[in-house]
Protein backbone atom coordinates (compact mmCIF):
# COMPACT_ATOMS: atom_id res chain seq x y z
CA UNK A 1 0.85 -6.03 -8.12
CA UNK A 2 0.51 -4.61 -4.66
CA UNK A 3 -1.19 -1.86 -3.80
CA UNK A 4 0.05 -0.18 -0.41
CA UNK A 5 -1.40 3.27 -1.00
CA UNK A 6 -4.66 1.58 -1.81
CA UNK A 7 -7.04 -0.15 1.08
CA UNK A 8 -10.61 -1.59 0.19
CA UNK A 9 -12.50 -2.24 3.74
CA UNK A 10 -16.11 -3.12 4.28
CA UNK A 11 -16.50 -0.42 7.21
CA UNK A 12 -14.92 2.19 5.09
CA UNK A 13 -17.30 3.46 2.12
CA UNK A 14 -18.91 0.43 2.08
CA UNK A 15 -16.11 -1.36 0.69
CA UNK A 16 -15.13 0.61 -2.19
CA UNK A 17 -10.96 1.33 -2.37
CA UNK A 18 -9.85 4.72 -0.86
CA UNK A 19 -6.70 6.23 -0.39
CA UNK A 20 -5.43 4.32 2.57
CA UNK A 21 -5.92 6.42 5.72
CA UNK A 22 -8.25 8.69 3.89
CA UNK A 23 -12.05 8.14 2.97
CA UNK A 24 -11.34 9.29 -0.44
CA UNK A 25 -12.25 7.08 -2.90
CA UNK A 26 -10.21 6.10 -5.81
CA UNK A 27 -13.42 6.61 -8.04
CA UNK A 28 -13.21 10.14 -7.21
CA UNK A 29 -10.00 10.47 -7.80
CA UNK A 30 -9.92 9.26 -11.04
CA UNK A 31 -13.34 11.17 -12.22
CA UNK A 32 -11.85 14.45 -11.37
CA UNK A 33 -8.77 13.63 -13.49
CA UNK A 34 -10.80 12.40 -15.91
CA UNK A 35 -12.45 15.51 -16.00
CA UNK A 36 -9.36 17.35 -16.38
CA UNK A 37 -8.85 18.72 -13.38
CA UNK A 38 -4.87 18.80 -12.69
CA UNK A 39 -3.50 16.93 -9.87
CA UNK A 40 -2.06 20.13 -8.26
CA UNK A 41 -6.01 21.19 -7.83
CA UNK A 42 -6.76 17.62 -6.69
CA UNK A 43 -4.25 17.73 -4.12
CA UNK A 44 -5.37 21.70 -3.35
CA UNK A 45 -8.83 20.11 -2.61
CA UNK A 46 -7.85 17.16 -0.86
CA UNK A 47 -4.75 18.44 1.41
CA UNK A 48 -4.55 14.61 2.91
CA UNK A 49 -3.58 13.01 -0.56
CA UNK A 50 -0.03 13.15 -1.67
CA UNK A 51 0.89 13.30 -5.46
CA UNK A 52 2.13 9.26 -5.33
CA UNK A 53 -1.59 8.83 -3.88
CA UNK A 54 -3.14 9.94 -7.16
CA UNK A 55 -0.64 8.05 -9.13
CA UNK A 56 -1.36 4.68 -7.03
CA UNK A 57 -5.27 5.65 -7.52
CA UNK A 58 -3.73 5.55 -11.38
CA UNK A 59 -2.35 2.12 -11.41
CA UNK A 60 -4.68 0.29 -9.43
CA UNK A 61 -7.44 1.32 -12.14
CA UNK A 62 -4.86 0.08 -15.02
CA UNK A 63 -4.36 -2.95 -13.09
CA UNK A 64 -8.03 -3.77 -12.42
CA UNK A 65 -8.81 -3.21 -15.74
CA UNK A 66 -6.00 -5.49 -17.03
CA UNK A 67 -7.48 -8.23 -14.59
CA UNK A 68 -4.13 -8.71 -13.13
CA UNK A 69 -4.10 -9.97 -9.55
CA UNK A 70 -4.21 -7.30 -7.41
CA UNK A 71 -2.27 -7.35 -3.56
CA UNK A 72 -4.42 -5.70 -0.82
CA UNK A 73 -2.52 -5.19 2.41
């Protein structure tokens, strides 16, 4: 699956996958939903992401965790 909203570069982060354009990690992302924090306060916090942003941070998790080959662009 590709994964346009998603960019994993060694000189941003140290490699981990952000939010493309953004030096917000996907980690984060996903801990603060997984803390229950709503994805209106998410986006409150980080006024760069867009609500498809948190969604792609979504799938690329279910896709790495389902081991399916994964598209980096």
């Amino acid at each position: 699956m590709r994964h346009e909203r998603i960019e994993i570069n060694p000189a941003i982060m140290d490699g981990k996958p952000v939010i493309r354009g953004t030096r917000v990690p996907v980690e984060l992302v996903l801990r603060k939903l997984g803390a229950g924090m709503t994805t209106e306060a998410i986006l409150s916090e980080h006024p760069r992401l867009a609500l498809d942003d948190v969604r792609a941070a979504q799938a690329f998790a279910a896709d790495y965790l389902a081991d399916e080959d994964i598209i980096y662009r």
